[in-house]
C-alpha atoms as a PDB file:
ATOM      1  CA  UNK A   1    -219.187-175.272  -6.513  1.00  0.00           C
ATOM      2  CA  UNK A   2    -215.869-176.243  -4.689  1.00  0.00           C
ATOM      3  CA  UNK A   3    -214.667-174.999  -1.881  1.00  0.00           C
ATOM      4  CA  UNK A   4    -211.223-173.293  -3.444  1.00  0.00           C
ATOM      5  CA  UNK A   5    -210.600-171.358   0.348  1.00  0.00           C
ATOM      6  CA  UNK A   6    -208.439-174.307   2.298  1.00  0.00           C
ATOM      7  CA  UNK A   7    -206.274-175.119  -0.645  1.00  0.00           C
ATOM      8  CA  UNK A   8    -205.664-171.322  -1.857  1.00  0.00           C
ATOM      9  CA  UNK A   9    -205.221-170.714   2.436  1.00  0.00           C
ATOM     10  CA  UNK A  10    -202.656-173.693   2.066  1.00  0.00           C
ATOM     11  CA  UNK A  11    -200.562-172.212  -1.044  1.00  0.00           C
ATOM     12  CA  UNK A  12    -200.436-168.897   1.002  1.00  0.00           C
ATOM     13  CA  UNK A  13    -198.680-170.329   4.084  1.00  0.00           C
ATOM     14  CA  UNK A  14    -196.881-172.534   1.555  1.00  0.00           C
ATOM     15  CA  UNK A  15    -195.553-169.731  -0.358  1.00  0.00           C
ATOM     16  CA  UNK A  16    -195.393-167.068   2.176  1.00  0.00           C
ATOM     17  CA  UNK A  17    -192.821-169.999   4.220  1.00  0.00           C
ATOM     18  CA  UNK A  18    -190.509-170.441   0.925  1.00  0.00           C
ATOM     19  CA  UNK A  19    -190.285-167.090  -0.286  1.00  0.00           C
ATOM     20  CA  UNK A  20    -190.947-165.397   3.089  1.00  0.00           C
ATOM     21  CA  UNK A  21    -188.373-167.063   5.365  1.00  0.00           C
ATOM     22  CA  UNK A  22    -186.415-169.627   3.133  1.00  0.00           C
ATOM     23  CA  UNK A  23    -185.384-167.914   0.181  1.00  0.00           C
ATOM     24  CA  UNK A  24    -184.285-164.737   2.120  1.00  0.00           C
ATOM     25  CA  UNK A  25    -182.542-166.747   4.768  1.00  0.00           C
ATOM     26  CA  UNK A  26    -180.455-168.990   2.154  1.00  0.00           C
ATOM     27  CA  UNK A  27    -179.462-166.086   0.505  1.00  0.00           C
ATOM     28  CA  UNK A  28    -178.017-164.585   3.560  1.00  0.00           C
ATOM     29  CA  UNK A  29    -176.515-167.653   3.962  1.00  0.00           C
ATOM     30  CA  UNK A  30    -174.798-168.319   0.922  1.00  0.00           C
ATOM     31  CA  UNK A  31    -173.656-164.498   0.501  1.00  0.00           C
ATOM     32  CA  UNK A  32    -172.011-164.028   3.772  1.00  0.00           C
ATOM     33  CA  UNK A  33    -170.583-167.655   3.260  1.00  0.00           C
ATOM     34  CA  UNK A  34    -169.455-166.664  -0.220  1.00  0.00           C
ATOM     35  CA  UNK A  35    -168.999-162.709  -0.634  1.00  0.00           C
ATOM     36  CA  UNK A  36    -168.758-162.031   2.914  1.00  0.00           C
ATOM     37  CA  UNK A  37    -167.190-158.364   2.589  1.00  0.00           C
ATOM     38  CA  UNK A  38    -169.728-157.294  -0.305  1.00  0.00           C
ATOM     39  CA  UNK A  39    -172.281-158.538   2.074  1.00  0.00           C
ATOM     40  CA  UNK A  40    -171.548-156.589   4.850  1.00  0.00           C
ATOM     41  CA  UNK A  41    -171.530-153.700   2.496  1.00  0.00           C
ATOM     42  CA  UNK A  42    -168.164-153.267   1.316  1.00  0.00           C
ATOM     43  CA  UNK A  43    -167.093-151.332   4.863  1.00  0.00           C
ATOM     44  CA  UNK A  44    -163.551-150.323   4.740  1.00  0.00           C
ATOM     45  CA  UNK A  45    -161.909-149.946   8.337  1.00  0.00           C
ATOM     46  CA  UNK A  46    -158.710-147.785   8.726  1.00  0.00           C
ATOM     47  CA  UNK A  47    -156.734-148.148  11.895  1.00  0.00           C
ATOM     48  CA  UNK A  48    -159.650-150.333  13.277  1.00  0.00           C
ATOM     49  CA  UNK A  49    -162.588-147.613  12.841  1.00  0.00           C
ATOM     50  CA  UNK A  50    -164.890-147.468   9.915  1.00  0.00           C
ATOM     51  CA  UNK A  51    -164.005-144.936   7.339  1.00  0.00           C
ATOM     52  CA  UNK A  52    -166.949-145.689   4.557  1.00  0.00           C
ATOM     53  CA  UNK A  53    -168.170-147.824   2.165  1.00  0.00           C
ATOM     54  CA  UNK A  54    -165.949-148.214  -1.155  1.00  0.00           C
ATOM     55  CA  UNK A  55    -170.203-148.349  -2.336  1.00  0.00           C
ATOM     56  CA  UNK A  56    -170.862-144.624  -1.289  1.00  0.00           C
ATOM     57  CA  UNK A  57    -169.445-141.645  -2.179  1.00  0.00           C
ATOM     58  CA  UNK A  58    -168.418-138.987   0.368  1.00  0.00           C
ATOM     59  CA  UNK A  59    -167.411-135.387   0.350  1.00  0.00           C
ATOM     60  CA  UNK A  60    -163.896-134.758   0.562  1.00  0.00           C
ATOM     61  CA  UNK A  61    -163.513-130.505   0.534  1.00  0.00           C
ATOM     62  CA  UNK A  62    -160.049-129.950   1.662  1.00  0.00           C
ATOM     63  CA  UNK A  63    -157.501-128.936  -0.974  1.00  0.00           C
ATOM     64  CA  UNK A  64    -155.185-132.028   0.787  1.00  0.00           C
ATOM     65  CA  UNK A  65    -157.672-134.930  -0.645  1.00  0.00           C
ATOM     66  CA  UNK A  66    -159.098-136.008  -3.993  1.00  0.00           C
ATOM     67  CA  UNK A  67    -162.546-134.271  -4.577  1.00  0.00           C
ATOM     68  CA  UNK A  68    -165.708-136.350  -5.397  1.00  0.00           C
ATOM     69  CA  UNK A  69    -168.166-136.218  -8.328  1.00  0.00           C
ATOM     70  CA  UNK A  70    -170.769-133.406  -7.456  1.00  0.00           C
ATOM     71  CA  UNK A  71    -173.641-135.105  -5.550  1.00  0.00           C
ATOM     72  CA  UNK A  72    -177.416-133.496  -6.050  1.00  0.00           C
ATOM     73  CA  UNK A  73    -178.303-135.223  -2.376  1.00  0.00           C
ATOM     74  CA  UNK A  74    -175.139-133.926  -0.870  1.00  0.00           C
ATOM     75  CA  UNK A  75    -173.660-137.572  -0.345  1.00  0.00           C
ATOM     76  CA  UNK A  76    -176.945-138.252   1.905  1.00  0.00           C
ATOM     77  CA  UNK A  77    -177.500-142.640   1.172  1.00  0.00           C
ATOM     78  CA  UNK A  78    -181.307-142.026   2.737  1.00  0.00           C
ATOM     79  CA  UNK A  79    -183.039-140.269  -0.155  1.00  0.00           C
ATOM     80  CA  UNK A  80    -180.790-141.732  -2.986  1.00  0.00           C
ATOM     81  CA  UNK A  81    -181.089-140.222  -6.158  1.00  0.00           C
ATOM     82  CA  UNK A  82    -180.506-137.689  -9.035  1.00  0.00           C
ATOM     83  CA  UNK A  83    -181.414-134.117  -9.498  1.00  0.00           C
ATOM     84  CA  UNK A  84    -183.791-135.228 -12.389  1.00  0.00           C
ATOM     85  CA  UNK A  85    -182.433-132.039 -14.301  1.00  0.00           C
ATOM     86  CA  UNK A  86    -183.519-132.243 -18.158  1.00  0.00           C
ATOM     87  CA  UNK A  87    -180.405-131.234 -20.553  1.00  0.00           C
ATOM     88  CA  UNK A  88    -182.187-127.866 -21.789  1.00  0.00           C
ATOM     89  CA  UNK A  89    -182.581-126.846 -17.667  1.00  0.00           C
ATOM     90  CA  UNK A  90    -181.399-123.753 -17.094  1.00  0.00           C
ATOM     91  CA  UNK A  91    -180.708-125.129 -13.773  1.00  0.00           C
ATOM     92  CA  UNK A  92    -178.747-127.771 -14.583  1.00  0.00           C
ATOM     93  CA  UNK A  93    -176.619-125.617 -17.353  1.00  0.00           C
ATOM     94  CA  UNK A  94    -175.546-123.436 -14.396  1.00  0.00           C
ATOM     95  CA  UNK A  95    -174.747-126.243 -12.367  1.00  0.00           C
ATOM     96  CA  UNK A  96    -172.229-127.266 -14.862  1.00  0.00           C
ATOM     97  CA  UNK A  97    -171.310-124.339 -15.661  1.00  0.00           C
ATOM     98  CA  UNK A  98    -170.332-123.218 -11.666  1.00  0.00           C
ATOM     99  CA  UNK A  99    -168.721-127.000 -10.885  1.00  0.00           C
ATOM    100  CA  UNK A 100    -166.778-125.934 -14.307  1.00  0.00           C
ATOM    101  CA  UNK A 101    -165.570-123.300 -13.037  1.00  0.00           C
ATOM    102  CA  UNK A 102    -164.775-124.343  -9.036  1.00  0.00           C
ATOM    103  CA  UNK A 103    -163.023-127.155 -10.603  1.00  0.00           C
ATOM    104  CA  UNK A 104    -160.567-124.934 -12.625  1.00  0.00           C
ATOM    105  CA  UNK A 105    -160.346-122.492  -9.906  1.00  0.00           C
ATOM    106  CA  UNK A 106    -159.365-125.333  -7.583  1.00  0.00           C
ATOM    107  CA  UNK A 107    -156.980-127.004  -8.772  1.00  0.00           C
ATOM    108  CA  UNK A 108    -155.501-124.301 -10.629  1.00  0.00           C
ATOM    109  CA  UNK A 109    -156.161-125.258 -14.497  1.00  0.00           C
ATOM    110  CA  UNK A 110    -155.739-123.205 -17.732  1.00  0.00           C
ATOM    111  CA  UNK A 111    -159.441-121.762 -18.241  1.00  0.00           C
ATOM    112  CA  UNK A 112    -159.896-123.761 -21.704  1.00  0.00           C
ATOM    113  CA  UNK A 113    -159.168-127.206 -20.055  1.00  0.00           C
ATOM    114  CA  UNK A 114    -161.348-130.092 -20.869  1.00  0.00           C
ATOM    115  CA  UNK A 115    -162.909-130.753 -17.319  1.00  0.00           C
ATOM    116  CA  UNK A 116    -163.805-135.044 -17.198  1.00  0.00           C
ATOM    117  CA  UNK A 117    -167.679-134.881 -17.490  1.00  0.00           C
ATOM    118  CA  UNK A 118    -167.802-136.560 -13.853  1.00  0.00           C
ATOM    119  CA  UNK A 119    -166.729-133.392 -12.080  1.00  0.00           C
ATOM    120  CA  UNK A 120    -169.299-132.121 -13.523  1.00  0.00           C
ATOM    121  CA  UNK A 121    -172.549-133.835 -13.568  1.00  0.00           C
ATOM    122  CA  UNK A 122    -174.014-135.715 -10.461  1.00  0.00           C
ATOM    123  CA  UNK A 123    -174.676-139.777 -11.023  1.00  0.00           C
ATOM    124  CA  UNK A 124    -178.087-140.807 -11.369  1.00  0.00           C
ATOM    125  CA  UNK A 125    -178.131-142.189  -7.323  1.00  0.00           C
ATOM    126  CA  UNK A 126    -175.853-139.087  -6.059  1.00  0.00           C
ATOM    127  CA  UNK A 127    -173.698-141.669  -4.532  1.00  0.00           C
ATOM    128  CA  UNK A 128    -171.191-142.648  -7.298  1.00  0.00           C
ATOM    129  CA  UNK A 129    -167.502-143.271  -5.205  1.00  0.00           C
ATOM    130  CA  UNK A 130    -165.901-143.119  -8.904  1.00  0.00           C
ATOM    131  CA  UNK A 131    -164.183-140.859 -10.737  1.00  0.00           C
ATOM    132  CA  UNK A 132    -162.033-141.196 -13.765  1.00  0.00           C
ATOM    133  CA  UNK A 133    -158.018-141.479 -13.607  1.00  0.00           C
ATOM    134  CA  UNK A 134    -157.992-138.196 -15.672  1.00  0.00           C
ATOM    135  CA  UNK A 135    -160.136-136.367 -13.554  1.00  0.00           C
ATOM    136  CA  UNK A 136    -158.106-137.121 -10.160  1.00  0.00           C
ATOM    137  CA  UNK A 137    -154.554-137.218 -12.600  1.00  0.00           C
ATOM    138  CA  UNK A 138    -156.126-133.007 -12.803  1.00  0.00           C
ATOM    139  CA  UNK A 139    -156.431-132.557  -8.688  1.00  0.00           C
ATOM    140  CA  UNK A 140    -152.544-134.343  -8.266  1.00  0.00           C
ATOM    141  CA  UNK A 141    -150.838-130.707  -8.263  1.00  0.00           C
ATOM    142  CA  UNK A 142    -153.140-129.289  -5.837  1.00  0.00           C
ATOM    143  CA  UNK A 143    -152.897-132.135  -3.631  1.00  0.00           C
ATOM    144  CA  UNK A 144    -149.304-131.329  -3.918  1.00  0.00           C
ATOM    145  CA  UNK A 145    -149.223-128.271  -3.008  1.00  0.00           C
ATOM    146  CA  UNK A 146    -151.661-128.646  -0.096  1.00  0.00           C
ATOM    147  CA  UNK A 147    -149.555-131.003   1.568  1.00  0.00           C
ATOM    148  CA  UNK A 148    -146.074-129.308   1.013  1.00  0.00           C
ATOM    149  CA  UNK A 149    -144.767-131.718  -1.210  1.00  0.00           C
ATOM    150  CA  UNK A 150    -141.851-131.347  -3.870  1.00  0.00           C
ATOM    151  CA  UNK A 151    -141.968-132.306  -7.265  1.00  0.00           C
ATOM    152  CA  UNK A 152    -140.927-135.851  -6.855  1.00  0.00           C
ATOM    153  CA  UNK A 153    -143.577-136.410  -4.238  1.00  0.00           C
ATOM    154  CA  UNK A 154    -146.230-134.957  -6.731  1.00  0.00           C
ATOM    155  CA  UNK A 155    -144.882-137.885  -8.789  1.00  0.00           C
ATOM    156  CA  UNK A 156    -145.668-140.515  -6.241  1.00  0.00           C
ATOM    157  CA  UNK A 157    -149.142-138.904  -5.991  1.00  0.00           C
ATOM    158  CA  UNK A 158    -149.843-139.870  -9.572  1.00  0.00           C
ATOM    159  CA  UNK A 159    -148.586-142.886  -9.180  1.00  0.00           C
ATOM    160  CA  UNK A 160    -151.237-143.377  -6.383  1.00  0.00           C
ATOM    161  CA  UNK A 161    -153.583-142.610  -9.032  1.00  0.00           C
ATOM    162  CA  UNK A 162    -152.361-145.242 -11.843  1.00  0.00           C
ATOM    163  CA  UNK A 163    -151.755-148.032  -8.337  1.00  0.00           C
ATOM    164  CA  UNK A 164    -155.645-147.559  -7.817  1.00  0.00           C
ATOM    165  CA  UNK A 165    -156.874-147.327 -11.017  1.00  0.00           C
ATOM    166  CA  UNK A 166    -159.512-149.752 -11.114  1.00  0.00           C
ATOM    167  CA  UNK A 167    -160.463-151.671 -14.606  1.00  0.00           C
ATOM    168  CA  UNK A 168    -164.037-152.214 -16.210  1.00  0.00           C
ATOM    169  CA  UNK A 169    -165.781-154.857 -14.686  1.00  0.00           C
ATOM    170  CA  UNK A 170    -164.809-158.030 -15.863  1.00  0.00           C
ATOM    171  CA  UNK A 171    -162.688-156.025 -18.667  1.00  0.00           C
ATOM    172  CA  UNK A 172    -166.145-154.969 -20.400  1.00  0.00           C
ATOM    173  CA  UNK A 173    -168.467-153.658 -18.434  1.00  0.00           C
ATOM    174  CA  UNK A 174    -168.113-149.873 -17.629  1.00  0.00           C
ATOM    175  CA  UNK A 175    -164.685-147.895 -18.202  1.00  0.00           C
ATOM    176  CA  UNK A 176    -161.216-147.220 -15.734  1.00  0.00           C
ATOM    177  CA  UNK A 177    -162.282-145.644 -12.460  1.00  0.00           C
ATOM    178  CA  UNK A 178    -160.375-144.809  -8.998  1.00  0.00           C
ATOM    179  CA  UNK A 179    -162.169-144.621  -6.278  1.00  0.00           C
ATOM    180  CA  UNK A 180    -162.267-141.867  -4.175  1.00  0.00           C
ATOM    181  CA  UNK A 181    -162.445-142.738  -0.491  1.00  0.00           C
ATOM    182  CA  UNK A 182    -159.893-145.446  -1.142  1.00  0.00           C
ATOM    183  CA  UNK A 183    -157.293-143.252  -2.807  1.00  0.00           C
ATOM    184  CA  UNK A 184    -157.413-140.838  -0.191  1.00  0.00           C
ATOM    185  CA  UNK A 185    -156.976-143.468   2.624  1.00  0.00           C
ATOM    186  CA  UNK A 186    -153.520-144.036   0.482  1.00  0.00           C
ATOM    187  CA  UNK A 187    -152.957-140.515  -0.108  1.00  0.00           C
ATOM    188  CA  UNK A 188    -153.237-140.398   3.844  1.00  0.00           C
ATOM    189  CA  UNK A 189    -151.385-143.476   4.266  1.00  0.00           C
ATOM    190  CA  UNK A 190    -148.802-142.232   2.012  1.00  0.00           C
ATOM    191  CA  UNK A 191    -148.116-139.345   3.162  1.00  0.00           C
ATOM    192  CA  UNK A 192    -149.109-138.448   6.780  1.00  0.00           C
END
């Protein structure tokens, strides 16, 4: 019988070198060479401090900024994730039902409005910065208002909306999306 120890030992060190300390360190390499904002995680910085992530959602609750897709983690990155709901949980049903009815109540809708699904569920990571152009086109009056604008500055607040409308990835993948954190930075930007 061979001894199969010192070559299997070898392949270990071998392997554990490439895939251990290369591969990750090339990576890093060619990233922040190549997609050096993505890489750093996709940090926005307004008037030289960090503001977020355009990657991770946040909770915006005053009337003056666009709300965010409910979050089952409450916007918390560290312990990612869904509320794992089923669709006949009672618990989930009134969770709809109650984000329903905030989101009416909130921005001041007719009660039979058809409230974007994304105001109402929570993503599957809790962390989703999206929302759809419809669903912020619905909060534009009560931004409005909040700030003390007139009706041609609710205008330029939709336009906002259509400026950072984002398309599906690569024109296929996904649907039109604004996100959140970045729209209010122009909302802010906007109007002071």
């Amino acid at each position: 019988m061979k001894n199969y120890f010192l070559p299997a030992l070898r392949i270990l060190i071998v392997l554990t070198i490439l895939t251990g300390v290369f591969y990750p360190v090339a990576m890093t390499f060619f990233a922040q060479w190549l997609f050096p904002h993505q890489a750093n995680g996709s940090i926005v910085i307004q008037n030289g401090t960090i503001a977020g992530s355009e990657l991770i959602g946040q909770k915006f609750t005053s009337d003056k900024y666009f709300h965010s897709r409910p979050s089952a983690i409450d916007y918390n990155p560290l312990p990612s994730g869904g509320s794992n709901f089923g669709p006949t949980s009672k618990a989930l049903q009134d969770s709809v039902h109650a984000s329903r009815q905030q989101f009416i109540i909130q921005n001041k809708l007719a009660a039979g409005i058809d409230v974007p699904k994304e105001m109402l569920f929570a993503s599957g990571s809790g962390l989703d910065p999206h929302i759809s152009p419809e669903a912020a086109l619905l909060q534009a009056a009560r931004i409005a208002s909040a700030r003390h604008l007139d009706s041609s500055k609710t205008e330029q607040v939709k336009f906002l909306v259509q400026q950072y409308t984002e398309a599906p990835q690569w024109n296929i993948f996904g649907q039109f999306r604004v996100n959140v954190l970045k729209l209010n930075l122009a909302l802010d930007h906007e109007f002071h």
